[in-house]
PDB file of N, CA and C in Angstrom:
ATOM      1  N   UNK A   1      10.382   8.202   5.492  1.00  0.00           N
ATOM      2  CA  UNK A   1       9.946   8.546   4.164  1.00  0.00           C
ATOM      3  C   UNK A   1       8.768   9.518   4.287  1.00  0.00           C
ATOM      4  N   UNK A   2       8.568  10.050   3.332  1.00  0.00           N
ATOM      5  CA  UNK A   2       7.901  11.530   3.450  1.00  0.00           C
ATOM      6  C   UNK A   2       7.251  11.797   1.859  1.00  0.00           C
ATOM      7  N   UNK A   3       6.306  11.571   1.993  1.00  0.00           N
ATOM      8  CA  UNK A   3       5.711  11.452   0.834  1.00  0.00           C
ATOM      9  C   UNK A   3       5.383  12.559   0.214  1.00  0.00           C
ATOM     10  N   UNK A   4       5.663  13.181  -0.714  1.00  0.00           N
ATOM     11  CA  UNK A   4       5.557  15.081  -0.881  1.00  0.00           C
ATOM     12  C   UNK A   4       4.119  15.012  -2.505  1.00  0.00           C
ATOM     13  N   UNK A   5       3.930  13.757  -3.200  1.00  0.00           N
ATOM     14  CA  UNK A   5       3.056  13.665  -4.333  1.00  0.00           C
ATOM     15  C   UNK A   5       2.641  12.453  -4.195  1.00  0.00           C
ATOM     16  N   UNK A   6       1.288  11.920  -4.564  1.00  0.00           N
ATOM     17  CA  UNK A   6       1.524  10.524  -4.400  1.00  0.00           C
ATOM     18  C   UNK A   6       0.138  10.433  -5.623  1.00  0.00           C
ATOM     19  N   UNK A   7       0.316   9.878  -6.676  1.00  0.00           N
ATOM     20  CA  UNK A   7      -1.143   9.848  -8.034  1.00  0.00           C
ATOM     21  C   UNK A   7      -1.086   8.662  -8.272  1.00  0.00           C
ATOM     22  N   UNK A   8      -2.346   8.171  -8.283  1.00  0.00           N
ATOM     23  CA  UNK A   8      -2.469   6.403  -8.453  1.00  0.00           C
ATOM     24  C   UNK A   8      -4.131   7.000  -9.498  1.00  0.00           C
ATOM     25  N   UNK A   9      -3.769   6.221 -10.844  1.00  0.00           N
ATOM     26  CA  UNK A   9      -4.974   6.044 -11.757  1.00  0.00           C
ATOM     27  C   UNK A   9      -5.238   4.565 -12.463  1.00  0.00           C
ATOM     28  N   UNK A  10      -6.377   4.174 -12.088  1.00  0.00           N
ATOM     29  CA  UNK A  10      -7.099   3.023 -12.761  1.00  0.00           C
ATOM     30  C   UNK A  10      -7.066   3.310 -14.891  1.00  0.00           C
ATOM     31  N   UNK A  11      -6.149   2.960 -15.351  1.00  0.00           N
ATOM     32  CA  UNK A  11      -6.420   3.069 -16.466  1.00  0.00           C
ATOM     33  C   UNK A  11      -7.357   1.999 -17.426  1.00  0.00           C
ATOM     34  N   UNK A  12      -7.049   0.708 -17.170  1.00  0.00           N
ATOM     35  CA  UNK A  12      -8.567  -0.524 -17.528  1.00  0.00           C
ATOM     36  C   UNK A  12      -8.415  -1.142 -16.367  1.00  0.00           C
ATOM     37  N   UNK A  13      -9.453  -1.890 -16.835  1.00  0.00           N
ATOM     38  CA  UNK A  13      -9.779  -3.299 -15.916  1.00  0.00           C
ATOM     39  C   UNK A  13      -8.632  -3.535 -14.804  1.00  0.00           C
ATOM     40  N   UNK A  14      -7.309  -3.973 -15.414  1.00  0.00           N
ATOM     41  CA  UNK A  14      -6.422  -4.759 -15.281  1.00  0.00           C
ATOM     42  C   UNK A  14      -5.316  -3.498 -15.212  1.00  0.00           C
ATOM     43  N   UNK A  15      -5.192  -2.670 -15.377  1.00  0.00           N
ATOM     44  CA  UNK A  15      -3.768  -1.627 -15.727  1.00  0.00           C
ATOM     45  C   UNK A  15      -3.809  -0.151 -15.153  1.00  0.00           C
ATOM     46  N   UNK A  16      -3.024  -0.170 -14.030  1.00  0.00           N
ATOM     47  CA  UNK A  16      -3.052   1.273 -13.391  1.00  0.00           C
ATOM     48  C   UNK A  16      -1.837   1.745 -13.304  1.00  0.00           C
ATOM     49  N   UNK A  17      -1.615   3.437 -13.193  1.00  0.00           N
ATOM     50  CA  UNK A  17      -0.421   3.845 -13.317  1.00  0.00           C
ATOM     51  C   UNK A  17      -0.600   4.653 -11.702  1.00  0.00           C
ATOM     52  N   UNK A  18       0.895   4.882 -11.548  1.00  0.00           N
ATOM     53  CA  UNK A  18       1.229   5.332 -10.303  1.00  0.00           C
ATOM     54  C   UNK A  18       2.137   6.114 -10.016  1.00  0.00           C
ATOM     55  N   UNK A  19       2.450   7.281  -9.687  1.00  0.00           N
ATOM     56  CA  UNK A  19       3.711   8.131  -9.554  1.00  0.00           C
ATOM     57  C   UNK A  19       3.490   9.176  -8.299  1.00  0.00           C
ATOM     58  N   UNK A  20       4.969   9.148  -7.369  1.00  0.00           N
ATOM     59  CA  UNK A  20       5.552   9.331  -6.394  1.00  0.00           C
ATOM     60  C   UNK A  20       6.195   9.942  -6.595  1.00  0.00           C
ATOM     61  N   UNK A  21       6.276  11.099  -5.873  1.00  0.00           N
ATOM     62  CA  UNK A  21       7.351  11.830  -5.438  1.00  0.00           C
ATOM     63  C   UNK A  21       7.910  11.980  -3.661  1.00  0.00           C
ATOM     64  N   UNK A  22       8.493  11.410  -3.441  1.00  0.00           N
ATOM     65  CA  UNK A  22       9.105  11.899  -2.039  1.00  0.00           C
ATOM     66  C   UNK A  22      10.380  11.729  -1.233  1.00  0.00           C
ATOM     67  N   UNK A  23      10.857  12.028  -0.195  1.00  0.00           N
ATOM     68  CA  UNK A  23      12.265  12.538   0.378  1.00  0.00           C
ATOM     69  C   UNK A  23      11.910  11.210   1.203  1.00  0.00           C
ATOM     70  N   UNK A  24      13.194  10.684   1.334  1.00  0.00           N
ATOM     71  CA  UNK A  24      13.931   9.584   2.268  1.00  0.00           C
ATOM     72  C   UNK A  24      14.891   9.784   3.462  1.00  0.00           C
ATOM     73  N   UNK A  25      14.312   9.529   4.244  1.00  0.00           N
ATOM     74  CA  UNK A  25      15.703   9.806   5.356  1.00  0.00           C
ATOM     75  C   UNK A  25      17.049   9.095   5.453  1.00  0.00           C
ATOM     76  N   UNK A  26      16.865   7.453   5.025  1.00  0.00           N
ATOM     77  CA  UNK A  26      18.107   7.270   4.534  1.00  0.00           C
ATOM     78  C   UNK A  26      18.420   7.135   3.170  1.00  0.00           C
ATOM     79  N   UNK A  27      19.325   8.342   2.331  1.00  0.00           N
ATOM     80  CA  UNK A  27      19.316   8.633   1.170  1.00  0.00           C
ATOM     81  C   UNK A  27      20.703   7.921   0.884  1.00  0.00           C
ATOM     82  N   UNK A  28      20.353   7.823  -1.017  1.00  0.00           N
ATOM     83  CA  UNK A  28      21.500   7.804  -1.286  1.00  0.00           C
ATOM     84  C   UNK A  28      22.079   8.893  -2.654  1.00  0.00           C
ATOM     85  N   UNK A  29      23.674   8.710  -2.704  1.00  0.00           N
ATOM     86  CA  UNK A  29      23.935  10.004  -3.558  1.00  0.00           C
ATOM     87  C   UNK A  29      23.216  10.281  -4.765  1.00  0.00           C
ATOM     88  N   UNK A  30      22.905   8.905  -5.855  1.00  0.00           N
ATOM     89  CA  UNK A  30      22.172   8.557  -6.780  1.00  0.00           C
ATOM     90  C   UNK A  30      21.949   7.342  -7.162  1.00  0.00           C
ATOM     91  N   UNK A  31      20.663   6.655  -7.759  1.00  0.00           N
ATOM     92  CA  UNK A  31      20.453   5.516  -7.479  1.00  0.00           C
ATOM     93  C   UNK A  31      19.233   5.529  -9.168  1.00  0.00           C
ATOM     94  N   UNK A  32      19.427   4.508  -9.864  1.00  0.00           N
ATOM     95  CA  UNK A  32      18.372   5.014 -10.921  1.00  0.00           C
ATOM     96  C   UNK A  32      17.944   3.014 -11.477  1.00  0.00           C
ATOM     97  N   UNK A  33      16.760   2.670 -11.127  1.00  0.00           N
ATOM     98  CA  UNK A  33      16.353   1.344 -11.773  1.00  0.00           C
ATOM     99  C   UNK A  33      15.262   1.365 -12.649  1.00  0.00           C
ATOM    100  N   UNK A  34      15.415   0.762 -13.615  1.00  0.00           N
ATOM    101  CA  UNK A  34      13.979   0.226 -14.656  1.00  0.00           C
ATOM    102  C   UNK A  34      14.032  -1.437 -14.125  1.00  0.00           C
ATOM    103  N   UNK A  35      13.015  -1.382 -14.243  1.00  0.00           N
ATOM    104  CA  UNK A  35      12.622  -3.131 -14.046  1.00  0.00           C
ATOM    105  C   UNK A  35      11.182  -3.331 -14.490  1.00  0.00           C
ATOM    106  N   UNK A  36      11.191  -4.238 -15.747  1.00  0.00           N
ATOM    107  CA  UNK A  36      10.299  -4.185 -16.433  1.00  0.00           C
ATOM    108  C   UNK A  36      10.145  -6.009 -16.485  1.00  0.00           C
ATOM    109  N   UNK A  37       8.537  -6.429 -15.958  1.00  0.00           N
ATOM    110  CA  UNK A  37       8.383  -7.781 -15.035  1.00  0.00           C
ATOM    111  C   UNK A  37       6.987  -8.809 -16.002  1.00  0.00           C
ATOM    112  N   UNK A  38       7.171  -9.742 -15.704  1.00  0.00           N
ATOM    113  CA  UNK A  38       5.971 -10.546 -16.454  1.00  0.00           C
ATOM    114  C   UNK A  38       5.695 -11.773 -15.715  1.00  0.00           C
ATOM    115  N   UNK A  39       4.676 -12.638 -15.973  1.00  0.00           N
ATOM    116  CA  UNK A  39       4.483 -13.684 -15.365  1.00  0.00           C
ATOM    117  C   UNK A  39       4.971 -13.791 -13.776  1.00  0.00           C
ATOM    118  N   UNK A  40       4.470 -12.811 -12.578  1.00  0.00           N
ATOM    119  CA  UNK A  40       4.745 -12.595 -11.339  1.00  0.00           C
ATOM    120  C   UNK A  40       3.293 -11.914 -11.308  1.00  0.00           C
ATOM    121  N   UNK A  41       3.547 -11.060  -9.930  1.00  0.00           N
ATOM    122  CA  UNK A  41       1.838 -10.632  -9.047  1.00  0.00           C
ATOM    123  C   UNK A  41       2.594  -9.064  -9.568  1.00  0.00           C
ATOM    124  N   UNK A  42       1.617  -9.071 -10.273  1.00  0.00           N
ATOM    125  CA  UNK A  42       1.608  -7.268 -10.424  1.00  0.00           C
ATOM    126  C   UNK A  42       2.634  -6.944 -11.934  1.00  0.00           C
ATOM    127  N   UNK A  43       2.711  -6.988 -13.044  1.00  0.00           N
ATOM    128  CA  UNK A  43       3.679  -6.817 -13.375  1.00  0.00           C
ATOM    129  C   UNK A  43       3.598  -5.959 -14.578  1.00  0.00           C
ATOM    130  N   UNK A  44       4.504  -5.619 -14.925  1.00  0.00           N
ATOM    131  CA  UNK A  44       4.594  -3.793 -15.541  1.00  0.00           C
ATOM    132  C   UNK A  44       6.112  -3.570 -15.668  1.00  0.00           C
ATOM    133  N   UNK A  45       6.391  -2.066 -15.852  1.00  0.00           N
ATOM    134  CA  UNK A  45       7.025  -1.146 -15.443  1.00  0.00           C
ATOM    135  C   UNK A  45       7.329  -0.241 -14.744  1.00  0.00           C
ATOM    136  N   UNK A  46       8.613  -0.508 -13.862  1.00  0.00           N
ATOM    137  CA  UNK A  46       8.756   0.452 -13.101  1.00  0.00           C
ATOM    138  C   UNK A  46       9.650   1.022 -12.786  1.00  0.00           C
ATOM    139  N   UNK A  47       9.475   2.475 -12.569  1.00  0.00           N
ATOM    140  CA  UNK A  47      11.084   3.358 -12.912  1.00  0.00           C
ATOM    141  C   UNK A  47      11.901   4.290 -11.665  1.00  0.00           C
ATOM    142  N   UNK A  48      12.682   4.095 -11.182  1.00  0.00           N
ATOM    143  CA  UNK A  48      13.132   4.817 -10.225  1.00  0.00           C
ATOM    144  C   UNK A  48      13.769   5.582 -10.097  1.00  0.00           C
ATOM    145  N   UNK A  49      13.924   6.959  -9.851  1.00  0.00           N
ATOM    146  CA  UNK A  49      15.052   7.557  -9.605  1.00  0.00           C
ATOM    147  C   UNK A  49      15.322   8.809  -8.054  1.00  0.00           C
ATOM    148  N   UNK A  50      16.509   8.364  -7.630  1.00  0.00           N
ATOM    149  CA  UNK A  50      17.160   8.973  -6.103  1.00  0.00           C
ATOM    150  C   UNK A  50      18.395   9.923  -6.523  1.00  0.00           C
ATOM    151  N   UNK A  51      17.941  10.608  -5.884  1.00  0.00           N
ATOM    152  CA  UNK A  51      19.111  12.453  -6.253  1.00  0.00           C
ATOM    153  C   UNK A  51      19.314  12.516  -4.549  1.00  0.00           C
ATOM    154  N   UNK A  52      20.197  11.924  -3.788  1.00  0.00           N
ATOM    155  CA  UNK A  52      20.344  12.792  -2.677  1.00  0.00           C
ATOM    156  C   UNK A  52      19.018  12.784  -1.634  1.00  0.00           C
ATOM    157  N   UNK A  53      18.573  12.068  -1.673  1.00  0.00           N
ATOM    158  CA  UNK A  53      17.227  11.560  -0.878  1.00  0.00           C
ATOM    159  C   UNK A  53      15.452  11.968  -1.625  1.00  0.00           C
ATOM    160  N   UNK A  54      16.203  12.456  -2.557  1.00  0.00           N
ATOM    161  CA  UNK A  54      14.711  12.898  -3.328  1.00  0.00           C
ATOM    162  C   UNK A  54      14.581  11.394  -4.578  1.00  0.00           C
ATOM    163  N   UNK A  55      12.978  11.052  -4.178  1.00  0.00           N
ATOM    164  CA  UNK A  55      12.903  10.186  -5.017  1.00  0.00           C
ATOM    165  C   UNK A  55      11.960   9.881  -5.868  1.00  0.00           C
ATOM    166  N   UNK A  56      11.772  10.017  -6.904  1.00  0.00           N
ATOM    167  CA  UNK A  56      11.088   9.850  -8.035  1.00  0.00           C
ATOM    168  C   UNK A  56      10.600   8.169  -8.728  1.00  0.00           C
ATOM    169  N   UNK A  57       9.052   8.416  -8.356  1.00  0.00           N
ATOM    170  CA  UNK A  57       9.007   6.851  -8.865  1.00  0.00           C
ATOM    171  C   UNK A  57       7.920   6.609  -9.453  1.00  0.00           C
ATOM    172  N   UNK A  58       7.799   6.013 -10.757  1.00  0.00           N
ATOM    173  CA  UNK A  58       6.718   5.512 -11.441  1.00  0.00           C
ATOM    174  C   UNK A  58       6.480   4.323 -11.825  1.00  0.00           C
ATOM    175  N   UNK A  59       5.119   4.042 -12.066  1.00  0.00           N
ATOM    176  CA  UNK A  59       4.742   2.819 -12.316  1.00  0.00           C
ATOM    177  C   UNK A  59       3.893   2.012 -13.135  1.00  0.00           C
ATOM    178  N   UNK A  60       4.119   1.365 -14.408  1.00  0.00           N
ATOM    179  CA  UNK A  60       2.609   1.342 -15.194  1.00  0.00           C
ATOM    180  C   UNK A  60       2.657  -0.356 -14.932  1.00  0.00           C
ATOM    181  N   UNK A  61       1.362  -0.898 -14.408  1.00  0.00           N
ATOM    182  CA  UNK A  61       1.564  -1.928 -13.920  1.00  0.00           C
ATOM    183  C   UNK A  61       0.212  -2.936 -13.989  1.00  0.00           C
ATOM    184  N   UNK A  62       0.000  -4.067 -13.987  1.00  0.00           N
ATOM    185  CA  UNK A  62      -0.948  -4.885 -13.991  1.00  0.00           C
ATOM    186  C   UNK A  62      -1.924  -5.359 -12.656  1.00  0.00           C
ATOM    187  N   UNK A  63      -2.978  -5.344 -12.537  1.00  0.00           N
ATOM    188  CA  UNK A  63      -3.423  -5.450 -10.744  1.00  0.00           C
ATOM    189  C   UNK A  63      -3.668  -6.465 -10.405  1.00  0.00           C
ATOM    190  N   UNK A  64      -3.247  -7.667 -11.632  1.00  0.00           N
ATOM    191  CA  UNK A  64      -3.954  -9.157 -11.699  1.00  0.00           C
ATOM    192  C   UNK A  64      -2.750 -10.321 -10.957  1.00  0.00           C
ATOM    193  N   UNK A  65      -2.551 -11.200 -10.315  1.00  0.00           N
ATOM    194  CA  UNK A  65      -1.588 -11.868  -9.724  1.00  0.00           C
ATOM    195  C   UNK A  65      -1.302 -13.004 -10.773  1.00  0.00           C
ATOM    196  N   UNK A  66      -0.319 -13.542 -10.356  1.00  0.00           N
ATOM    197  CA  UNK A  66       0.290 -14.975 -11.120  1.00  0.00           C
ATOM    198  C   UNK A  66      -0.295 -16.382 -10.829  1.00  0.00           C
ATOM    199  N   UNK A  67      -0.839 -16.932 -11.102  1.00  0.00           N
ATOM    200  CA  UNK A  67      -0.666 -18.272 -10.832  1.00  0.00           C
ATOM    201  C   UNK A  67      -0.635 -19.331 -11.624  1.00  0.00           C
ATOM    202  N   UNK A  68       0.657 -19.612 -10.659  1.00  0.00           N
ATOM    203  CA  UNK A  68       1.733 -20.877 -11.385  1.00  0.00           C
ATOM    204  C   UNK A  68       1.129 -21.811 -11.582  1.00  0.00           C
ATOM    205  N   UNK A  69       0.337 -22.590 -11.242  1.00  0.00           N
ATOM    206  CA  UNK A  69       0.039 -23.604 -11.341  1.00  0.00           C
ATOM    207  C   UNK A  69      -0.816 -23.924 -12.935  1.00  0.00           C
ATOM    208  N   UNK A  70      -1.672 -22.883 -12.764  1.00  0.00           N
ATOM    209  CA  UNK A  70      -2.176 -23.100 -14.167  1.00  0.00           C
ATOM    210  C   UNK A  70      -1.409 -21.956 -15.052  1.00  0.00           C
ATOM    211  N   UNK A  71      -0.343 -21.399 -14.714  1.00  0.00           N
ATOM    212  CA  UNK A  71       0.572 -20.254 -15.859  1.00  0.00           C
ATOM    213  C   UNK A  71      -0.601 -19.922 -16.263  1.00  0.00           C
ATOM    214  N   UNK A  72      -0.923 -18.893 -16.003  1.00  0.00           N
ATOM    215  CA  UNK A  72      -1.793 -17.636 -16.128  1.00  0.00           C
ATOM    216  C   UNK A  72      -2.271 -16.916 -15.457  1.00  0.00           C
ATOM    217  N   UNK A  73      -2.621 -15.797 -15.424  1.00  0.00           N
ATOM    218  CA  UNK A  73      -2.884 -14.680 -14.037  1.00  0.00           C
ATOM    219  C   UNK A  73      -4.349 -14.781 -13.656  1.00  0.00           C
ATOM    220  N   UNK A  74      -4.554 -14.793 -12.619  1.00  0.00           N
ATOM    221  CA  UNK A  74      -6.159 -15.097 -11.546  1.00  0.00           C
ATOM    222  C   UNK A  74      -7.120 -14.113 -11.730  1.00  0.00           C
ATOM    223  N   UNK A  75      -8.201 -14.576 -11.845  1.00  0.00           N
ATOM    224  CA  UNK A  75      -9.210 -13.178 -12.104  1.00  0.00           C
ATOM    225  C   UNK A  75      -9.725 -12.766 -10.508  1.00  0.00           C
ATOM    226  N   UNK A  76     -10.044 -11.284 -10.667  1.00  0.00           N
ATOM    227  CA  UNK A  76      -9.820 -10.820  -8.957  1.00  0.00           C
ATOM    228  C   UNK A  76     -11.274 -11.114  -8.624  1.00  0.00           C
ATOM    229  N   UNK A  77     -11.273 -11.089  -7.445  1.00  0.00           N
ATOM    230  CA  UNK A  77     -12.286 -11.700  -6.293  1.00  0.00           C
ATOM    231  C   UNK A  77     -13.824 -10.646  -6.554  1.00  0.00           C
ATOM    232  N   UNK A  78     -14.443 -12.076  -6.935  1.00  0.00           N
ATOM    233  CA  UNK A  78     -15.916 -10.963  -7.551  1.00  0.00           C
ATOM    234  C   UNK A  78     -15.859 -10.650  -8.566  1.00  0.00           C
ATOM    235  N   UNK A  79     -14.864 -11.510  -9.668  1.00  0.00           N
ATOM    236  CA  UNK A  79     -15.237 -11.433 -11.142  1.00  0.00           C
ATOM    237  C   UNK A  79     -15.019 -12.557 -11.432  1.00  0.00           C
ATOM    238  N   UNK A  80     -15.482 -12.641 -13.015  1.00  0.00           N
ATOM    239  CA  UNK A  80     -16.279 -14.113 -13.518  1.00  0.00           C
ATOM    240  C   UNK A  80     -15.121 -14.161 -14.859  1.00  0.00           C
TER     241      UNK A  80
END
């Protein structure tokens, strides 16, 4: 993998976006996923798309983790 763009922005606290562009060595002809996630580690939207080894990928996503136990997401290390 070959990373040709790579933009990662802190938008709040909790919510950063992310977008990729780059070539794969093992490609495929076309390949296209949304997967849009909740109550897990990290969760958001995220969008994929593969043309022939070129791959396009974005991400608007949460930086906070899950935990099950008390169902609700953990506050990160060094906050109150």
């Amino acid at each position: 993998m070959k990373k040709m763009i790579s933009f990662y922005k802190k938008i709040s606290k909790n919510k950063f976006v992310e977008f990729e562009i780059m070539w794969v060595k093992h490609w495929n002809w076309f390949t296209f996923l949304i997967e849009w996630t909740r109550k897990q580690d990290h969760p958001g939207i995220h969008i994929e798309l593969e043309i022939i080894g070129l791959v396009i990928d974005f991400c608007f996503r949460d930086s906070r983790h899950w935990d099950y136990e008390k169902d609700g997401y953990t506050q990160h290390l060094g906050e109150k």
